[in-house]
C-alpha atoms as a PDB file:
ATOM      1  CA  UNK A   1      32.553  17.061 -28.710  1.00  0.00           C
ATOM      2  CA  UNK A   2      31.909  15.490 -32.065  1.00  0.00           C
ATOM      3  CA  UNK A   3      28.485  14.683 -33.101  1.00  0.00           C
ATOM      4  CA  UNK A   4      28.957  10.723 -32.948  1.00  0.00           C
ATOM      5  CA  UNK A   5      29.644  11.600 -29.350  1.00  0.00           C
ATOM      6  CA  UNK A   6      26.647  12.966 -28.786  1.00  0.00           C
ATOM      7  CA  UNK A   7      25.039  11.082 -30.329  1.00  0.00           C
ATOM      8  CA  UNK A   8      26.355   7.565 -28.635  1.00  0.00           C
ATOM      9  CA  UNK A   9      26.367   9.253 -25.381  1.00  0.00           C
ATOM     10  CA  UNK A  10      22.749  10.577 -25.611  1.00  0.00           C
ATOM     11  CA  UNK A  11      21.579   6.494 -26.500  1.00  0.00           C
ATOM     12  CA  UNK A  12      23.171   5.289 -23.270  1.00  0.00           C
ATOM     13  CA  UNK A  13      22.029   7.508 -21.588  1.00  0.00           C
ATOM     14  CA  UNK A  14      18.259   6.055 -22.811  1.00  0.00           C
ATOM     15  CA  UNK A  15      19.449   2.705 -22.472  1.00  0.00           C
ATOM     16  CA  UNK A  16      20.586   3.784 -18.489  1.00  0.00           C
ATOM     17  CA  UNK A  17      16.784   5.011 -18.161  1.00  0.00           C
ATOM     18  CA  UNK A  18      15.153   2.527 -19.713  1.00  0.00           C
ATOM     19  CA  UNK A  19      17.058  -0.228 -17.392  1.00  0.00           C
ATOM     20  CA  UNK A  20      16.486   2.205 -14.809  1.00  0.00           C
ATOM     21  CA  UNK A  21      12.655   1.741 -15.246  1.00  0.00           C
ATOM     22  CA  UNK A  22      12.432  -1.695 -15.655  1.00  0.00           C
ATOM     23  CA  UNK A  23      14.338  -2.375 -12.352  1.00  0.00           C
ATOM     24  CA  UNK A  24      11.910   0.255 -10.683  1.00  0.00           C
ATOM     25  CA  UNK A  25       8.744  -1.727 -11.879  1.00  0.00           C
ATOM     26  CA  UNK A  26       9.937  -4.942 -11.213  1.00  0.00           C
ATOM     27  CA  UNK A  27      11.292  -4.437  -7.079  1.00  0.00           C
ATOM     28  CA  UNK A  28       8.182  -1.842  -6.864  1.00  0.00           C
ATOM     29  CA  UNK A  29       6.278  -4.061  -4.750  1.00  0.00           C
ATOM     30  CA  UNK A  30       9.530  -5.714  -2.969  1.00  0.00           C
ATOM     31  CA  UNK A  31       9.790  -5.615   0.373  1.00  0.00           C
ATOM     32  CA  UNK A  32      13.381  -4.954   1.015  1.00  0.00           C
ATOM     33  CA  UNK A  33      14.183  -2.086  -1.475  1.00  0.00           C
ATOM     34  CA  UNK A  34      18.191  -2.038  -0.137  1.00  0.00           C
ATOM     35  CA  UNK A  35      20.674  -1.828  -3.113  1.00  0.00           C
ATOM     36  CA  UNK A  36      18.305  -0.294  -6.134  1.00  0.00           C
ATOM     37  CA  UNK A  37      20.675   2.748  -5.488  1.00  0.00           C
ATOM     38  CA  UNK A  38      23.729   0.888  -6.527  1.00  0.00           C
ATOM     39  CA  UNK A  39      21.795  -0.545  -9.704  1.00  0.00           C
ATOM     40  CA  UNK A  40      20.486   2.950 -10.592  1.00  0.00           C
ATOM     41  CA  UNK A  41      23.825   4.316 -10.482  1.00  0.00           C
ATOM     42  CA  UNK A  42      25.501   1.148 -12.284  1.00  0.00           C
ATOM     43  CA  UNK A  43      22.771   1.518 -15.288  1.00  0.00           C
ATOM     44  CA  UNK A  44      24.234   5.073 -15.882  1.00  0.00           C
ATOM     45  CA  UNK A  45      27.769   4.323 -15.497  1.00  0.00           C
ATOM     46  CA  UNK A  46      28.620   3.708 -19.423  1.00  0.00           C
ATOM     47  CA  UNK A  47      26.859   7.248 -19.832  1.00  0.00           C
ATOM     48  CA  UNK A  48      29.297   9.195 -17.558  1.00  0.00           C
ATOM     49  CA  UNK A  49      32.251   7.080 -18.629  1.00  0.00           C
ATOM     50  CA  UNK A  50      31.113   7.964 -22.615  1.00  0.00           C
ATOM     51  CA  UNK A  51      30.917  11.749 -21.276  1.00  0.00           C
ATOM     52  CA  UNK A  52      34.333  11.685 -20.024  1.00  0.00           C
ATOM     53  CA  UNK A  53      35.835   9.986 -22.927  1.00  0.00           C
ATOM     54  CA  UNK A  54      34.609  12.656 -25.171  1.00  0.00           C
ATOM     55  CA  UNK A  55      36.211  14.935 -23.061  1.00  0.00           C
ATOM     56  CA  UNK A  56      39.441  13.271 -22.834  1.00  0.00           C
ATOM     57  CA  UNK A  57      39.543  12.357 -26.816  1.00  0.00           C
ATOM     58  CA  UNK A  58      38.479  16.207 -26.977  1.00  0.00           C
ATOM     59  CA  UNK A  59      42.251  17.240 -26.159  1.00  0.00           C
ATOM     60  CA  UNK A  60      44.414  14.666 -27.712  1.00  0.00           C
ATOM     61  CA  UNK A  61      46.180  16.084 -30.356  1.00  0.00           C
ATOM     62  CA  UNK A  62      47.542  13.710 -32.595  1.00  0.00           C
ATOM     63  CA  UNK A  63      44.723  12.205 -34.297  1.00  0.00           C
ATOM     64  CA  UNK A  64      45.667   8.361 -34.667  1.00  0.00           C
ATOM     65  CA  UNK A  65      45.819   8.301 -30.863  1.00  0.00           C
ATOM     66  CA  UNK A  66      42.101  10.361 -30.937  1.00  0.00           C
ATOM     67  CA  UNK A  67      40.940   7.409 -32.756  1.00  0.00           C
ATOM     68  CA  UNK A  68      42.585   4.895 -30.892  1.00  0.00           C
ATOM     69  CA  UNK A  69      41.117   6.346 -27.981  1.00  0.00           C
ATOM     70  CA  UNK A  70      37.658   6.819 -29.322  1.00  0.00           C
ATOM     71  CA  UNK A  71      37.756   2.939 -30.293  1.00  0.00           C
ATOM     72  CA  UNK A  72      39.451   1.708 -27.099  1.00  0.00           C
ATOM     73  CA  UNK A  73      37.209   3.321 -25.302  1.00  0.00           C
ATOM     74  CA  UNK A  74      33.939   2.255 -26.936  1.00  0.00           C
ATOM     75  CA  UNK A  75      35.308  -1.282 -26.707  1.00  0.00           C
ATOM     76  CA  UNK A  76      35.172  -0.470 -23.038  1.00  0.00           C
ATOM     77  CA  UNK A  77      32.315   0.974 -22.956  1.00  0.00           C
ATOM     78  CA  UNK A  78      30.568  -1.634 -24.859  1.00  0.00           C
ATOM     79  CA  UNK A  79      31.944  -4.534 -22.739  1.00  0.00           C
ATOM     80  CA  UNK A  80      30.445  -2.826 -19.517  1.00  0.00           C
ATOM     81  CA  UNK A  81      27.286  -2.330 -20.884  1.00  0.00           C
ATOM     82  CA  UNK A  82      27.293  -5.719 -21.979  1.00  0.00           C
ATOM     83  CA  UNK A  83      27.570  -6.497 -18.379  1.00  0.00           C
ATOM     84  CA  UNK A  84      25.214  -4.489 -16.810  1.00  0.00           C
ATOM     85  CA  UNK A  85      22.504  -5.599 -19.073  1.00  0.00           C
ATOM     86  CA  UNK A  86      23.503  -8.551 -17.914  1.00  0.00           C
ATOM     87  CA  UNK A  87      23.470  -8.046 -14.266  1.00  0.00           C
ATOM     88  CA  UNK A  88      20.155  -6.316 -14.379  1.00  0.00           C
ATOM     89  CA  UNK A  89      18.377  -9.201 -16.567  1.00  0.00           C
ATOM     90  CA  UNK A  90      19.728 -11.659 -14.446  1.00  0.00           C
ATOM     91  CA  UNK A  91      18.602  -9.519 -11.240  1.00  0.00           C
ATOM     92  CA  UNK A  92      14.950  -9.201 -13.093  1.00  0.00           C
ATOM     93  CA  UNK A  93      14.906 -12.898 -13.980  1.00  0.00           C
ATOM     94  CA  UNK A  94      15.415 -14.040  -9.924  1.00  0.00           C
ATOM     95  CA  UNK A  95      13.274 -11.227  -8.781  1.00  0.00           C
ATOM     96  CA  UNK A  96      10.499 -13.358  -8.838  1.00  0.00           C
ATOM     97  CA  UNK A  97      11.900 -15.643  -6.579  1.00  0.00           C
ATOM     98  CA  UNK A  98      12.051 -14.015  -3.528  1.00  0.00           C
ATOM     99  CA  UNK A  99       9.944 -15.274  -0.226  1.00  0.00           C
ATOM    100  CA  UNK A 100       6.767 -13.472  -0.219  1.00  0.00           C
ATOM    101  CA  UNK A 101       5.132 -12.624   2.959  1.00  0.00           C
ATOM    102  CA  UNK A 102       2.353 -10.076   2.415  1.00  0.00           C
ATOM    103  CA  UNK A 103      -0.742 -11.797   3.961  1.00  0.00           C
ATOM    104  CA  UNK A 104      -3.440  -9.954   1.612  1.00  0.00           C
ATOM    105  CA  UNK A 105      -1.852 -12.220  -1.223  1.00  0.00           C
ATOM    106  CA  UNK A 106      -3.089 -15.445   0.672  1.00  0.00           C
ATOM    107  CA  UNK A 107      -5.867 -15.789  -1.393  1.00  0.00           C
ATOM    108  CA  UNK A 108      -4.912 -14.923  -4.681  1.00  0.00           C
ATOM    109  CA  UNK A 109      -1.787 -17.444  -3.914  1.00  0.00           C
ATOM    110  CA  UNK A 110      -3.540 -20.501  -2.719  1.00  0.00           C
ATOM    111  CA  UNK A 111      -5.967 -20.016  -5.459  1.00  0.00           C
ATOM    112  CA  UNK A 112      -3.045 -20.366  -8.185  1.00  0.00           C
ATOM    113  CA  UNK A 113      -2.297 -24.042  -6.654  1.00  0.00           C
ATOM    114  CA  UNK A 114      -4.270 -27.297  -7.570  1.00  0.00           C
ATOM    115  CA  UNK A 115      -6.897 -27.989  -4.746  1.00  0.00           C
ATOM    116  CA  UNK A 116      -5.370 -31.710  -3.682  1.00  0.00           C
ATOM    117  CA  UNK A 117      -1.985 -29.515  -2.147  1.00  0.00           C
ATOM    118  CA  UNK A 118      -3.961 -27.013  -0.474  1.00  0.00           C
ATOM    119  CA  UNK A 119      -7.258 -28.861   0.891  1.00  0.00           C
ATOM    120  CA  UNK A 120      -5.683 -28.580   4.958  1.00  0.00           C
ATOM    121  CA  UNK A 121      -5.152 -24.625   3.936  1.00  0.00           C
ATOM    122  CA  UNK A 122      -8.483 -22.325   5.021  1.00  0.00           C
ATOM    123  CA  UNK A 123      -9.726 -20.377   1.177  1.00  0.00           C
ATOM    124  CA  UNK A 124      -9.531 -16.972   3.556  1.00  0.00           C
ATOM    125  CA  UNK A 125      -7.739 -15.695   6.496  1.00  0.00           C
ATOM    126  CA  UNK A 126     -10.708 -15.533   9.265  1.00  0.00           C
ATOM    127  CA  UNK A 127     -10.996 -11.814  10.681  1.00  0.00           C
ATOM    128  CA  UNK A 128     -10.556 -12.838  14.228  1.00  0.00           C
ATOM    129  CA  UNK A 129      -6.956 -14.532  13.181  1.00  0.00           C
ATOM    130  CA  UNK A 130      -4.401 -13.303  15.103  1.00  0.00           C
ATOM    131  CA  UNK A 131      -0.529 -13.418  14.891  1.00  0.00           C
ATOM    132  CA  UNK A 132      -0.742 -14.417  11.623  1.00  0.00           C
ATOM    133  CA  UNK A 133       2.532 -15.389   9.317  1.00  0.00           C
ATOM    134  CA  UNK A 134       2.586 -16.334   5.717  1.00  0.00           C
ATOM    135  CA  UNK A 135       5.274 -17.447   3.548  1.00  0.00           C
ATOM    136  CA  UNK A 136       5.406 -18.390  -0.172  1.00  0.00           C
ATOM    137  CA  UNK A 137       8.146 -19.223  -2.292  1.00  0.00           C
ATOM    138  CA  UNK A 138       7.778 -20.021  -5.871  1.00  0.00           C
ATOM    139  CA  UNK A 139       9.566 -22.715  -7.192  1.00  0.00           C
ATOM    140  CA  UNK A 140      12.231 -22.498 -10.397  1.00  0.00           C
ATOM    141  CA  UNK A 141      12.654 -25.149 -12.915  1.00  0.00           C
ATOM    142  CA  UNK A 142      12.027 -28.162 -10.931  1.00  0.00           C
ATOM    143  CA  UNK A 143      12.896 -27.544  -7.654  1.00  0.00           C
ATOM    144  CA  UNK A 144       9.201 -27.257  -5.780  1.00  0.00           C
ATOM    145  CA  UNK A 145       7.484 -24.431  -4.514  1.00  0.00           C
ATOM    146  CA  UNK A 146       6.991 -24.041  -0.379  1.00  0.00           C
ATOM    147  CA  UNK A 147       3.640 -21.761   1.181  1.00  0.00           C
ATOM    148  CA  UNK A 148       3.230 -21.887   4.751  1.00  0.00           C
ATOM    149  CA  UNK A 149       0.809 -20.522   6.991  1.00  0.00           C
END
């Protein structure tokens, strides 16, 4: 493999982790964890695909098509990383906007809205509450935000 290979290879693969650990610390604390597989394995995808193309440009012979390979390929390449950035900055940017439900965030919750829209709410859960259900969704741009208890 050539150095510029390596090289371009070895950044996606720290682009990969680095998307990697931003999509960890952002659905850390969510409560359905289903599909971070897929997005792990998508952030790493323009690695492997660089790996094989230097493998494949490794035994052409003719070196106008090794080029036109290398360039075709990083054009690829490119593209799909364009797209997962994408994906995963769209994926961070709506993460926020999921339901939440965890009860010990009542508090802190209620306390971040102005006191005229949550008077009829109590400031704490009593102890001696039972069957208890919260729900809060944030609002986006100007569509309004919904807490129930």
């Amino acid at each position: 493999m050539s150095y510029l290979s390596v090289i371009l290879t070895f950044v996606l693969f720290l682009a990969g982790v680095c998307l990697n650990i931003l999509i960890f610390l952002v659905y850390q604390e969510a409560e359905d964890k289903t599909g971070n597989s897929e997005l792990y394995a998508l952030n790493m995808a323009p690695t492997i695909i660089s790996f094989a193309l230097s493998f494949i440009i490794e035994n052409i012979k003719s070196r106008k098509q090794r080029i036109a390979t290398f360039i075709l390929g990083w054009v690829v390449i490119v593209t799909g990383l364009f797209f997962v950035v994408v994906f995963n900055l769209t994926g961070v940017l709506f993460a926020g906007l999921q339901p939440d439900t965890k009860i010990s965030r009542y508090e802190n919750i209620r306390s971040s809205w102005s006191p005229e829209y949550v008077k009829h709410f109590p400031k704490s859960i009593p102890n001696q509450a039972q069957n208890i259900k919260f729900f809060y969704r944030p609002g986006f741009l100007q569509g309004g935000s919904t807490m129930e208890l």
